[in-house]
PDB file of N, CA and C in Angstrom:
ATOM      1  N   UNK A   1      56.493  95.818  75.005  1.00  0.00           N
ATOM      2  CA  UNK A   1      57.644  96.628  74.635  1.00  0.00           C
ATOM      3  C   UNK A   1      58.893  95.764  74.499  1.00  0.00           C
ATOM      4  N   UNK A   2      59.171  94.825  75.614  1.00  0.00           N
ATOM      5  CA  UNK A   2      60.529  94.040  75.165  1.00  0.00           C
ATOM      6  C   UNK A   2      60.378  93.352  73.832  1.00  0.00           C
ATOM      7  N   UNK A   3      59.094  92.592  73.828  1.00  0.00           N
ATOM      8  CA  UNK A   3      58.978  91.942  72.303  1.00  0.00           C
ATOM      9  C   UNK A   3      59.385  92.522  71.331  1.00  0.00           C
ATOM     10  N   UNK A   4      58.614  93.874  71.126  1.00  0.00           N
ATOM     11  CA  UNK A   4      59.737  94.688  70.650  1.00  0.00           C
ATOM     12  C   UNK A   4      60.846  95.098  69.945  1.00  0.00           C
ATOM     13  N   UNK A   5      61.353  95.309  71.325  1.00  0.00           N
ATOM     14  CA  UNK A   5      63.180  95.530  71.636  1.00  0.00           C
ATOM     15  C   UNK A   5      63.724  94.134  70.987  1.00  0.00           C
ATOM     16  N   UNK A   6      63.575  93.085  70.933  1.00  0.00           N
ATOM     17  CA  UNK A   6      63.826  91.956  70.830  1.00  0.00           C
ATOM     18  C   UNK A   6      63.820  92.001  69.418  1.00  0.00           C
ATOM     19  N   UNK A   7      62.950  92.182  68.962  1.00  0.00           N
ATOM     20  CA  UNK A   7      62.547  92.325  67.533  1.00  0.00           C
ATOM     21  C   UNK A   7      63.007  92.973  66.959  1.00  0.00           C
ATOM     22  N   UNK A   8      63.715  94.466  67.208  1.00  0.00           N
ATOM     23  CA  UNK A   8      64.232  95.432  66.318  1.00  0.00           C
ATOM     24  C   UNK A   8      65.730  94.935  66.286  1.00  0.00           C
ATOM     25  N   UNK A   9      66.165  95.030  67.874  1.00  0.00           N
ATOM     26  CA  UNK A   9      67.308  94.410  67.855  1.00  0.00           C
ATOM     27  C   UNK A   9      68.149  92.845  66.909  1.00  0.00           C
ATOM     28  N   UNK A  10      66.977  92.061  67.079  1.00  0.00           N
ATOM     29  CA  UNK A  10      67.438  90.570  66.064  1.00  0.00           C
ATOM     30  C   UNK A  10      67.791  91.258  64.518  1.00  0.00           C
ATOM     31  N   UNK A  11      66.183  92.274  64.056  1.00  0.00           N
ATOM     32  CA  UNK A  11      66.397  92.574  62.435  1.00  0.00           C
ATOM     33  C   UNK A  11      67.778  93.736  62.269  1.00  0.00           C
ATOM     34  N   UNK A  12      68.018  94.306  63.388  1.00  0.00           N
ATOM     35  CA  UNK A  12      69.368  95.152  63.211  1.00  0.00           C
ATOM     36  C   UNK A  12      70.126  94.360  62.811  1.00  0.00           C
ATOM     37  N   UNK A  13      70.562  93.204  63.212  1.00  0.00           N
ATOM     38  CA  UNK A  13      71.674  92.377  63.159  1.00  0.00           C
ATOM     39  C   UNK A  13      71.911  92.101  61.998  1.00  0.00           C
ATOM     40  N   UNK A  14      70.114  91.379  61.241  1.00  0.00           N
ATOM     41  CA  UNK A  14      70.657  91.075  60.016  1.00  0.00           C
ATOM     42  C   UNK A  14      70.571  92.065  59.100  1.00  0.00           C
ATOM     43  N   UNK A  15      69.951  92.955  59.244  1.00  0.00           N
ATOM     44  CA  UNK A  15      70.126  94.063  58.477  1.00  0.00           C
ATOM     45  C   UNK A  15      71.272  94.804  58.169  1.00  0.00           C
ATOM     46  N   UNK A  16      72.412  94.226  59.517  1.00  0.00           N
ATOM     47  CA  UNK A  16      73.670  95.180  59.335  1.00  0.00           C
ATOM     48  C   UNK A  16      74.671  94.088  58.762  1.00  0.00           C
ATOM     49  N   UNK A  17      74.374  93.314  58.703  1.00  0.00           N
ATOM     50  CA  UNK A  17      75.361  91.606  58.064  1.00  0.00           C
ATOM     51  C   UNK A  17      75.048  92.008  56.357  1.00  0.00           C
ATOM     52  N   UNK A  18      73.554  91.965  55.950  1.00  0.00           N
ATOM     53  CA  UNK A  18      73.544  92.369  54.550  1.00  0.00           C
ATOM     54  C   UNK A  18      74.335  93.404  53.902  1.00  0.00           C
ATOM     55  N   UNK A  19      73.740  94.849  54.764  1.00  0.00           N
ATOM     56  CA  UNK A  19      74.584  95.506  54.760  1.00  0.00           C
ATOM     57  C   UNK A  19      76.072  95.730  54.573  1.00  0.00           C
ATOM     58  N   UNK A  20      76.988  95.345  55.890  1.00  0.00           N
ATOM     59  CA  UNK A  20      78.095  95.062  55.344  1.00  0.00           C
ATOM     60  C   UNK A  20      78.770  94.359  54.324  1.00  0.00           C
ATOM     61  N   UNK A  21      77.752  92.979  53.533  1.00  0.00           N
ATOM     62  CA  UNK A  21      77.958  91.940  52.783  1.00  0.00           C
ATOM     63  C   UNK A  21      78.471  93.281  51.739  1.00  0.00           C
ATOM     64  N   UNK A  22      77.676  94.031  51.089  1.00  0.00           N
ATOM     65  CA  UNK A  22      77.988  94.659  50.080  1.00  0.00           C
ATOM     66  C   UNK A  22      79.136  95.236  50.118  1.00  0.00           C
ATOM     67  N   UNK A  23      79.788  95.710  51.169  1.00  0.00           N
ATOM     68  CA  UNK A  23      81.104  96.153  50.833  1.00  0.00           C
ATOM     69  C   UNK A  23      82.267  94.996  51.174  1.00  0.00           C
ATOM     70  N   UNK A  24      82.142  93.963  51.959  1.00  0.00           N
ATOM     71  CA  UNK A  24      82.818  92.957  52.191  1.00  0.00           C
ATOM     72  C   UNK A  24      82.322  91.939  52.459  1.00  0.00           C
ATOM     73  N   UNK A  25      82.415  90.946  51.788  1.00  0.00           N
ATOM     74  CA  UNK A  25      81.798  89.573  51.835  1.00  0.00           C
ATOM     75  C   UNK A  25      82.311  88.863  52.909  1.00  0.00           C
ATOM     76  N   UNK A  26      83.528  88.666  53.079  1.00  0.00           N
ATOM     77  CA  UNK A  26      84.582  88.046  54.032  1.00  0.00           C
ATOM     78  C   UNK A  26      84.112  88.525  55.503  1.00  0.00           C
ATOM     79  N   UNK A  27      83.889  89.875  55.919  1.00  0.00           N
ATOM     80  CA  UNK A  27      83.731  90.396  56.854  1.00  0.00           C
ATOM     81  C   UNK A  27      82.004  90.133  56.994  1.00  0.00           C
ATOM     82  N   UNK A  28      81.386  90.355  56.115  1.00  0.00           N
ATOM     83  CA  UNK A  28      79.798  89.554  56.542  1.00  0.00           C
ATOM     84  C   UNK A  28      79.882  88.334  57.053  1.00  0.00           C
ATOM     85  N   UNK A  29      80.559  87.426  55.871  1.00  0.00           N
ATOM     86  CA  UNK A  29      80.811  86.281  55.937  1.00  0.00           C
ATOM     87  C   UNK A  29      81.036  85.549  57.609  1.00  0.00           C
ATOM     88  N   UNK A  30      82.161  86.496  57.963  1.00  0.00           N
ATOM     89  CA  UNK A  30      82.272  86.107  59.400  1.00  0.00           C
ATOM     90  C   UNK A  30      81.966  86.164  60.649  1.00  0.00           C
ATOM     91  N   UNK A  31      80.959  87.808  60.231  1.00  0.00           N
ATOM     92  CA  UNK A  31      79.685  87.877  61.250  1.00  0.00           C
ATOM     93  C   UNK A  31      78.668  87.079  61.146  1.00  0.00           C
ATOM     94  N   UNK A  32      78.494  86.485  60.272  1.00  0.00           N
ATOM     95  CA  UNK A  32      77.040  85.567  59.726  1.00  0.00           C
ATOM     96  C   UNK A  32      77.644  84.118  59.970  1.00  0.00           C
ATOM     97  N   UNK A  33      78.846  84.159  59.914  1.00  0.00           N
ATOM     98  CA  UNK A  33      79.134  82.222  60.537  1.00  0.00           C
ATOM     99  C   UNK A  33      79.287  82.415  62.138  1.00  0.00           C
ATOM    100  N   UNK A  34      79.460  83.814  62.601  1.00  0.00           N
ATOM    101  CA  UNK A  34      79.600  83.646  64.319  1.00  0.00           C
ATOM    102  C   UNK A  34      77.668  82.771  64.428  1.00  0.00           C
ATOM    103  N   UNK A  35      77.628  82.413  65.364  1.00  0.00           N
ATOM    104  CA  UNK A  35      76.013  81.757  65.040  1.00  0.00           C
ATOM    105  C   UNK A  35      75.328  82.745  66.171  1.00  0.00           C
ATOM    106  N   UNK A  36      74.944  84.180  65.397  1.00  0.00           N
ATOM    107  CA  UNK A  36      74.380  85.378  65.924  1.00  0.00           C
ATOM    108  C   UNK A  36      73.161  84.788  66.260  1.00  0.00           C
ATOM    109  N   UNK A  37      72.294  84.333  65.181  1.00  0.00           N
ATOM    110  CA  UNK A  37      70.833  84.143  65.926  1.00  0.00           C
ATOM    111  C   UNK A  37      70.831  83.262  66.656  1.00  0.00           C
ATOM    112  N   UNK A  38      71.655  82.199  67.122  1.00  0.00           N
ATOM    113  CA  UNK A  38      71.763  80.988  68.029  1.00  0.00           C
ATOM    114  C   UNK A  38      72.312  81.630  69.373  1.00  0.00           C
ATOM    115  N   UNK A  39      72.946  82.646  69.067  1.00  0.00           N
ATOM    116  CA  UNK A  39      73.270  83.298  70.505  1.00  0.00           C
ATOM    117  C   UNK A  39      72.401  84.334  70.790  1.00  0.00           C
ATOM    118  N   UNK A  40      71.559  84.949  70.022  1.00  0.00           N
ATOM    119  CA  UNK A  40      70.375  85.838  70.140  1.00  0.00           C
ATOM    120  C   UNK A  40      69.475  84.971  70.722  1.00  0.00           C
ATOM    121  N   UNK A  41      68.916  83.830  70.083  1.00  0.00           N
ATOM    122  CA  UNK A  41      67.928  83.198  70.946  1.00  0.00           C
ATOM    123  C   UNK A  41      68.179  82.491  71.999  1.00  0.00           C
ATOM    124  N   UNK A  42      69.144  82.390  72.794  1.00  0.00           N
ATOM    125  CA  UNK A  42      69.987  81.378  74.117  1.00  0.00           C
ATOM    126  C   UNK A  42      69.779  83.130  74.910  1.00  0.00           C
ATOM    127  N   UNK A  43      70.309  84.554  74.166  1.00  0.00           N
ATOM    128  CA  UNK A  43      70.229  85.204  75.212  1.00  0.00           C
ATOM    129  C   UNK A  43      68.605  86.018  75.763  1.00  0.00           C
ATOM    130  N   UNK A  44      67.608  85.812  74.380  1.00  0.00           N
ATOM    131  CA  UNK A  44      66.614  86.502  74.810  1.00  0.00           C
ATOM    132  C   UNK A  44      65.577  84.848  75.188  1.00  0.00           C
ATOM    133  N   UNK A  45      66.105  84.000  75.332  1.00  0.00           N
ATOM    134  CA  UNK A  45      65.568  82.638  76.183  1.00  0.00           C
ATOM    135  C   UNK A  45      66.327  83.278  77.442  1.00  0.00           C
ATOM    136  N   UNK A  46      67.508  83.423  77.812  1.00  0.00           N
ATOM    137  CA  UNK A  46      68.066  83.301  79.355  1.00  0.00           C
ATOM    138  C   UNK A  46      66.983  84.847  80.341  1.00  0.00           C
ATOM    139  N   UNK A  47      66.575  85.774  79.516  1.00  0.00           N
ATOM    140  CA  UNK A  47      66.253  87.327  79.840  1.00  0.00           C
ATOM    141  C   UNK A  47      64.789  86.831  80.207  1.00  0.00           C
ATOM    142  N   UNK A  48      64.155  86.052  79.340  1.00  0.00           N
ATOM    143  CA  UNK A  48      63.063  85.558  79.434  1.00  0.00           C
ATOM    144  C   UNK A  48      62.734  84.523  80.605  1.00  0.00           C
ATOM    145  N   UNK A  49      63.648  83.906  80.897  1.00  0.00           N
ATOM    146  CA  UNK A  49      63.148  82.732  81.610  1.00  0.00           C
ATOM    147  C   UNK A  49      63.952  82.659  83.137  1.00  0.00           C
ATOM    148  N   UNK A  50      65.460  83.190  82.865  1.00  0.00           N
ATOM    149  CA  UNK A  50      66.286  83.258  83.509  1.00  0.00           C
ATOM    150  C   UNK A  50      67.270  81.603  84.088  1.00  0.00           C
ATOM    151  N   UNK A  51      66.850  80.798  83.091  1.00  0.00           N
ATOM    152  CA  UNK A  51      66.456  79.280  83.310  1.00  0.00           C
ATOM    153  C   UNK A  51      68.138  79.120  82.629  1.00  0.00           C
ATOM    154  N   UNK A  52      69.406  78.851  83.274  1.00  0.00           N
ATOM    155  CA  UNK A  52      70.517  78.183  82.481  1.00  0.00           C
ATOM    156  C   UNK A  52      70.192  76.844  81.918  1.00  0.00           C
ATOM    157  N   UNK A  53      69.190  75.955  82.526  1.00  0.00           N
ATOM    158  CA  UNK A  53      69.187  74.184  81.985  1.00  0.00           C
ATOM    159  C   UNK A  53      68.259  74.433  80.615  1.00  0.00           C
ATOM    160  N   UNK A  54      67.554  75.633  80.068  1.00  0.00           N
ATOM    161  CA  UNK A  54      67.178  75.597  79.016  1.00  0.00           C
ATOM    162  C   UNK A  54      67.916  76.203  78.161  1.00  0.00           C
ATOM    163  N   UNK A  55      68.899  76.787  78.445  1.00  0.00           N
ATOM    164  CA  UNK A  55      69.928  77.667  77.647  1.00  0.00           C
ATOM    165  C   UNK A  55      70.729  76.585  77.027  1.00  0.00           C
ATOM    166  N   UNK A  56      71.089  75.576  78.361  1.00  0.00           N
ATOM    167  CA  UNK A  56      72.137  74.615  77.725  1.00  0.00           C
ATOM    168  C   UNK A  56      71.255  73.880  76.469  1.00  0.00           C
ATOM    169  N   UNK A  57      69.934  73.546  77.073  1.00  0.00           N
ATOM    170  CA  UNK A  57      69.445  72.402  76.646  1.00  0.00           C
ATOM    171  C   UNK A  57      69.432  72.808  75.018  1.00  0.00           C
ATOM    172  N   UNK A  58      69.189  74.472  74.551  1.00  0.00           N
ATOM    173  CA  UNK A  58      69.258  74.790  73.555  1.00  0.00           C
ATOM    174  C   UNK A  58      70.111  74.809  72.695  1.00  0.00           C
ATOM    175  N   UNK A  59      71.173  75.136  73.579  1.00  0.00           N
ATOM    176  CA  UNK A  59      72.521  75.217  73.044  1.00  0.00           C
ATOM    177  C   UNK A  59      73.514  73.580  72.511  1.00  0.00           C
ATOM    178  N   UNK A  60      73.261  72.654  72.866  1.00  0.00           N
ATOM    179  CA  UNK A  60      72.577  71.378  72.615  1.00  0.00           C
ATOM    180  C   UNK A  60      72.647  70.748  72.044  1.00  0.00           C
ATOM    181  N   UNK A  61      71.278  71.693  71.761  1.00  0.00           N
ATOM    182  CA  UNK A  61      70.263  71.265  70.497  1.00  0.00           C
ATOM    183  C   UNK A  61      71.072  71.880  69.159  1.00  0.00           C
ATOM    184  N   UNK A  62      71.019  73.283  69.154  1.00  0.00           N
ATOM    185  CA  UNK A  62      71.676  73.496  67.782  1.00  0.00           C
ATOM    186  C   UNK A  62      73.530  73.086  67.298  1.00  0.00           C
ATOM    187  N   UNK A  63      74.284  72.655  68.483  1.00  0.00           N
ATOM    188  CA  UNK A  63      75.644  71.610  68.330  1.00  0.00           C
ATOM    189  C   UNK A  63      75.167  70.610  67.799  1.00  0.00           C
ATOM    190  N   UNK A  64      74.092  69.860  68.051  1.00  0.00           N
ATOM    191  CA  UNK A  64      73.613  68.656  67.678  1.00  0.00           C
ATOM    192  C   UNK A  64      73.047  68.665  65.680  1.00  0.00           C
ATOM    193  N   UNK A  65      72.417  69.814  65.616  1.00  0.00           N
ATOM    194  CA  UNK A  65      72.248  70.053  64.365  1.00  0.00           C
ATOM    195  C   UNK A  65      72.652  70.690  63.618  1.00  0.00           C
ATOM    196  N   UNK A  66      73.782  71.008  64.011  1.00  0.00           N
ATOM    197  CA  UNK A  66      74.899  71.772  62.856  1.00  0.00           C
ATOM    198  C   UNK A  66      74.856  71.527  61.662  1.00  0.00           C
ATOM    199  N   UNK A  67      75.336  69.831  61.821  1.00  0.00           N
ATOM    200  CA  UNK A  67      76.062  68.909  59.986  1.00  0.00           C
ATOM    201  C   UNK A  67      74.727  68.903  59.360  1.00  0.00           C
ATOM    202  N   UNK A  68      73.697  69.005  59.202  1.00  0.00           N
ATOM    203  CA  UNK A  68      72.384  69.269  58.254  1.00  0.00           C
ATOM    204  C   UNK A  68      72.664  70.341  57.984  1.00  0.00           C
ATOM    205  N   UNK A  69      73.281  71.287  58.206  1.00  0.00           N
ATOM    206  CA  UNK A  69      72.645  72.626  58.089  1.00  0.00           C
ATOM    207  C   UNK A  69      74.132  72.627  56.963  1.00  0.00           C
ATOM    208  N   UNK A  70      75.045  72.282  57.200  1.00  0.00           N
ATOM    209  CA  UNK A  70      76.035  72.525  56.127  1.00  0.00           C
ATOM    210  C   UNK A  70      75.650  72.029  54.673  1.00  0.00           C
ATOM    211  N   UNK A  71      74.387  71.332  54.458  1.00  0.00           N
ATOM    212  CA  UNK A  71      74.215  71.227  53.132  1.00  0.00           C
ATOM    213  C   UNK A  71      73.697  71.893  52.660  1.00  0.00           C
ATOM    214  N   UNK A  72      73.176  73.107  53.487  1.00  0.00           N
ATOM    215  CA  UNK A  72      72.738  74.532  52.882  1.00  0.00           C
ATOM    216  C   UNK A  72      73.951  74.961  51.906  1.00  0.00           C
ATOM    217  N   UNK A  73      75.088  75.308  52.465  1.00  0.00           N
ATOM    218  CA  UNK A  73      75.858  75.857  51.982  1.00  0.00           C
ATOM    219  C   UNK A  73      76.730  75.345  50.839  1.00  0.00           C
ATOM    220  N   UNK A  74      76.485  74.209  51.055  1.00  0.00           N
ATOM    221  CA  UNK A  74      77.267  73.357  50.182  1.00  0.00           C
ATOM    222  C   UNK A  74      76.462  73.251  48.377  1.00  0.00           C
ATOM    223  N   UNK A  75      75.375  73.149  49.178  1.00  0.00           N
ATOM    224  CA  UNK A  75      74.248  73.164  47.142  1.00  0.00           C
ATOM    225  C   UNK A  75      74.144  74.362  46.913  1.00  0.00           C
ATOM    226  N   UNK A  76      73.719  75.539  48.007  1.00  0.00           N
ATOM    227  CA  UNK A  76      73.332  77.421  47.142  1.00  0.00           C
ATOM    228  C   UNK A  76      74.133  77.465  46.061  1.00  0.00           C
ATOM    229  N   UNK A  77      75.721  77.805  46.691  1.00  0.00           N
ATOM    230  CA  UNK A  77      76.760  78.157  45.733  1.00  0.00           C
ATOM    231  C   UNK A  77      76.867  77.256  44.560  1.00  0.00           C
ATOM    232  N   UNK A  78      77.145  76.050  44.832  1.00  0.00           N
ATOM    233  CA  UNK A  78      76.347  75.322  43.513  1.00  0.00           C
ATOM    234  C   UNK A  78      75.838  75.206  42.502  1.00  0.00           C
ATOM    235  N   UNK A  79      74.537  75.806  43.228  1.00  0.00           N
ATOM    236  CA  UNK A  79      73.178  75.659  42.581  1.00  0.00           C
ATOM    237  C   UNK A  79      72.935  77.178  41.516  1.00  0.00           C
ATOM    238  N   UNK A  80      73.939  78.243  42.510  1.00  0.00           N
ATOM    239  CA  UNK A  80      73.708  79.579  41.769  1.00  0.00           C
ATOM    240  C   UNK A  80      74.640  79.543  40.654  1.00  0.00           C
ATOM    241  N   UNK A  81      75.640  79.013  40.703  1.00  0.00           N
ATOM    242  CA  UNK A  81      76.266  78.936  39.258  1.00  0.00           C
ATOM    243  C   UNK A  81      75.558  78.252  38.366  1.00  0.00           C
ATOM    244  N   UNK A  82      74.595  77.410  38.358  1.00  0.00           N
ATOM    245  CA  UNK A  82      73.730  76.584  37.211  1.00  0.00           C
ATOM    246  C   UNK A  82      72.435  77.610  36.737  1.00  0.00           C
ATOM    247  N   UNK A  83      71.677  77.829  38.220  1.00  0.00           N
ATOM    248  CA  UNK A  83      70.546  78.583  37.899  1.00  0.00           C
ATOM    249  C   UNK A  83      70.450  79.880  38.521  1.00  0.00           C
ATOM    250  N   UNK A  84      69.347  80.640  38.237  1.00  0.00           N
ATOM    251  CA  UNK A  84      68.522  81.069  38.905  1.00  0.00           C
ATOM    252  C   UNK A  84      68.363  81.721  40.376  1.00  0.00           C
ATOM    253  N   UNK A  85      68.391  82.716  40.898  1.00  0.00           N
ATOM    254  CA  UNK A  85      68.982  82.665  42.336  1.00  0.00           C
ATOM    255  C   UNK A  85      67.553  81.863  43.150  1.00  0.00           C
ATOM    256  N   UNK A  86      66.362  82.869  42.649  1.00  0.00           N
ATOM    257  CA  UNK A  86      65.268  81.918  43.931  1.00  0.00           C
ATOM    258  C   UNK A  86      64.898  80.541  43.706  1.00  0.00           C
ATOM    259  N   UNK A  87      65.314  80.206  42.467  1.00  0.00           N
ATOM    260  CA  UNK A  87      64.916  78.551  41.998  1.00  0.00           C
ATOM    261  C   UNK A  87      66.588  77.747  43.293  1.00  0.00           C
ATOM    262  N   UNK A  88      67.389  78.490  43.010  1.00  0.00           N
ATOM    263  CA  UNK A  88      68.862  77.936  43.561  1.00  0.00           C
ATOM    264  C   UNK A  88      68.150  77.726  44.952  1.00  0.00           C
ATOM    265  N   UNK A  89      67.825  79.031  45.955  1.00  0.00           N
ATOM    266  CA  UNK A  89      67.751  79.181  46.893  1.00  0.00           C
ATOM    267  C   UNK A  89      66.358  78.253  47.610  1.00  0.00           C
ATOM    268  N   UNK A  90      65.419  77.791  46.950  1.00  0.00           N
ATOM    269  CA  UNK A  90      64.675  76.940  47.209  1.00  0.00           C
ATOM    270  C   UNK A  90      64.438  75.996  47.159  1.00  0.00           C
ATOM    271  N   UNK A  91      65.674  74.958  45.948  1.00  0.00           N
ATOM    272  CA  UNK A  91      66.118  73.775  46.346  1.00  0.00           C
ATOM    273  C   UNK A  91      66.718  73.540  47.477  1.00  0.00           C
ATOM    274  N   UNK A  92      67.793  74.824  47.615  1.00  0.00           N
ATOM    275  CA  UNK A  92      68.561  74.376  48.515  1.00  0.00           C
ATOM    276  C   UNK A  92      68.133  74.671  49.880  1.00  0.00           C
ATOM    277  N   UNK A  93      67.258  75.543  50.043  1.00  0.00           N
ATOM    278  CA  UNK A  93      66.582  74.853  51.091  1.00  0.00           C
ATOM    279  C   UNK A  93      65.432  73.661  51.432  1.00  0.00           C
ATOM    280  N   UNK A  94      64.892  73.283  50.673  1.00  0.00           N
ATOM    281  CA  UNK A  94      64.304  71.731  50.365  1.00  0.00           C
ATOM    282  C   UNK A  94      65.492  70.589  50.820  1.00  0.00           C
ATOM    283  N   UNK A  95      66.355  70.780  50.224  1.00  0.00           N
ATOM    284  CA  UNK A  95      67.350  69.963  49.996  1.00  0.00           C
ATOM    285  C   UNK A  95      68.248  69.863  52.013  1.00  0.00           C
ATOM    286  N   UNK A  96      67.909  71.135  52.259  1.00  0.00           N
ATOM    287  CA  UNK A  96      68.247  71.125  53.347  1.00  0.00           C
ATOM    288  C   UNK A  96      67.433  70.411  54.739  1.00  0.00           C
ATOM    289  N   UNK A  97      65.739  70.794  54.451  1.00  0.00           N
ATOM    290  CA  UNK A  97      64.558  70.303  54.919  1.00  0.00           C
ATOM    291  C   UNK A  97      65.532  68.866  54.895  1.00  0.00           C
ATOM    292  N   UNK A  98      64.831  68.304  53.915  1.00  0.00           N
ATOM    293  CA  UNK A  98      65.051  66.442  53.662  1.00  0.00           C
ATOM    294  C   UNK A  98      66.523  66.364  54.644  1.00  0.00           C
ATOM    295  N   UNK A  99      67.591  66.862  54.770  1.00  0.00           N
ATOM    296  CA  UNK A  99      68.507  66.240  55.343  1.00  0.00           C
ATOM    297  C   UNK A  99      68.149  66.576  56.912  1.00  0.00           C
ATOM    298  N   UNK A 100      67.446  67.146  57.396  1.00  0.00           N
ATOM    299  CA  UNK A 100      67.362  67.625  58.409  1.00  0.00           C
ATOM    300  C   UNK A 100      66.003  66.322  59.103  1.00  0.00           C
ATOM    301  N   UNK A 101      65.167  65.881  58.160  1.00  0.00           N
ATOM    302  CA  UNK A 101      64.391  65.094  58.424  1.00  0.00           C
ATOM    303  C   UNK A 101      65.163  64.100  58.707  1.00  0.00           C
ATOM    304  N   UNK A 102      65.718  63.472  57.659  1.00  0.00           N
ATOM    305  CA  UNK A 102      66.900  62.423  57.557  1.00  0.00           C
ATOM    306  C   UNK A 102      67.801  62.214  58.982  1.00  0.00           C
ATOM    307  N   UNK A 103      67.860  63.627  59.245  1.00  0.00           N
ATOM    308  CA  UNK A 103      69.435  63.229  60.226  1.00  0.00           C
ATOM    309  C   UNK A 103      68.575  63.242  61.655  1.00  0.00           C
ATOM    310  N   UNK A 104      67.231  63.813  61.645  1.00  0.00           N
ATOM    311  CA  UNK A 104      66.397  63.651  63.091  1.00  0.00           C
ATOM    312  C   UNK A 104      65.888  62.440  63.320  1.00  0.00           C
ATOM    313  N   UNK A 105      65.422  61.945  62.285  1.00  0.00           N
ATOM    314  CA  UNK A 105      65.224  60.416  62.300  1.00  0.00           C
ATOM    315  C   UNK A 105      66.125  59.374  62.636  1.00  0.00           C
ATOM    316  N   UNK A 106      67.196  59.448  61.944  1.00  0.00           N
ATOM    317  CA  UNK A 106      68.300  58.922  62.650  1.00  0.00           C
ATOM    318  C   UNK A 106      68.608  58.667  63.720  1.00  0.00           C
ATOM    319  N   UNK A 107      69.200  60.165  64.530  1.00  0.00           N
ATOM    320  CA  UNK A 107      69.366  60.288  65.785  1.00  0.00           C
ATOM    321  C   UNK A 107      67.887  59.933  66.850  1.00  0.00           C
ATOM    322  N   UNK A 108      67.095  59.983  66.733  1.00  0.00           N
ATOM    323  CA  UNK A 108      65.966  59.289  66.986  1.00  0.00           C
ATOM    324  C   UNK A 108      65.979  57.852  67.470  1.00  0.00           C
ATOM    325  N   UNK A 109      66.058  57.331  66.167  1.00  0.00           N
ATOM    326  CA  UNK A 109      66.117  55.580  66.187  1.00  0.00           C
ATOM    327  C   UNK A 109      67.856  55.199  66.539  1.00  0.00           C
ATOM    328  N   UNK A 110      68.388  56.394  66.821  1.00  0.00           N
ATOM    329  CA  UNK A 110      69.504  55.610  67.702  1.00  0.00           C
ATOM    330  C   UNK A 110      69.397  56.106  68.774  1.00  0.00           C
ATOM    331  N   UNK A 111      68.608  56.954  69.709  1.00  0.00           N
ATOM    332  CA  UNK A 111      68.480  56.908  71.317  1.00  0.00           C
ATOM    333  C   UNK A 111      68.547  58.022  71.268  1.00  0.00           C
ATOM    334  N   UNK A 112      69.047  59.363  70.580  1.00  0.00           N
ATOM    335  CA  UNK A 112      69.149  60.535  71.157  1.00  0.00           C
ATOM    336  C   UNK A 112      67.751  61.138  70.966  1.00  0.00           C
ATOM    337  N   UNK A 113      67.882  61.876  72.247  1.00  0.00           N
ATOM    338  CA  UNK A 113      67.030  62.785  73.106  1.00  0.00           C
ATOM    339  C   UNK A 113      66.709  64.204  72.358  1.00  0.00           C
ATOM    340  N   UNK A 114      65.847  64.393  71.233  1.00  0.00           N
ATOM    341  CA  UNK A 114      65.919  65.671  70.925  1.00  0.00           C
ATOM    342  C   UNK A 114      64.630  66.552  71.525  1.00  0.00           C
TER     343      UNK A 114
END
């Protein structure tokens, strides 16, 4: 049953971000940059485990991988003025993959702990 709860609750969220997108972009916009599922999964990790050193350790983790993730945003919009939305949307996540490989490797071969 919590699995669940967990489950309906996460797709509410984004279901109500789309949602609102249609009447205000700005106001989606700024529910969808709060980092909802990064604080959804730190709180149904803390309910689950009750463990703060994995909360941090998570919490972390996704500070640590932020700057990959901004080249999502940076090629979509981009990419949707040239093409296509699912051709746009699947480079740019490819495009996102590779930097994310890129920047783990990195941090890797310079000592950090992921």
């Amino acid at each position: 049953m919590y699995l669940i709860i967990k489950t309906l609750v996460t797709a509410l969220v984004i279901v109500a971000i789309s949602e609102i997108a249609r009447r205000s972009s700005l106001f989606a916009g700024i529910l969808a940059s709060i980092p909802l599922t990064s604080v959804l999964a730190m709180t149904w990790l803390y309910f689950d485990t009750k463990n703060v050193k994995s909360v941090i350790e998570l919490s972390n983790s996704v500070l640590l991988l932020i700057p990959p993730s901004i080249v999502f945003f940076l090629t979509f919009p981009f990419l949707l003025k040239k093409i296509d939305f699912l051709i746009s949307l699947a480079i740019a996540i490819l495009l996102t993959a590779l930097t994310y490989w890129i920047y783990i490797s990195l941090l890797t071969k310079f000592g950090f702990k992921l």
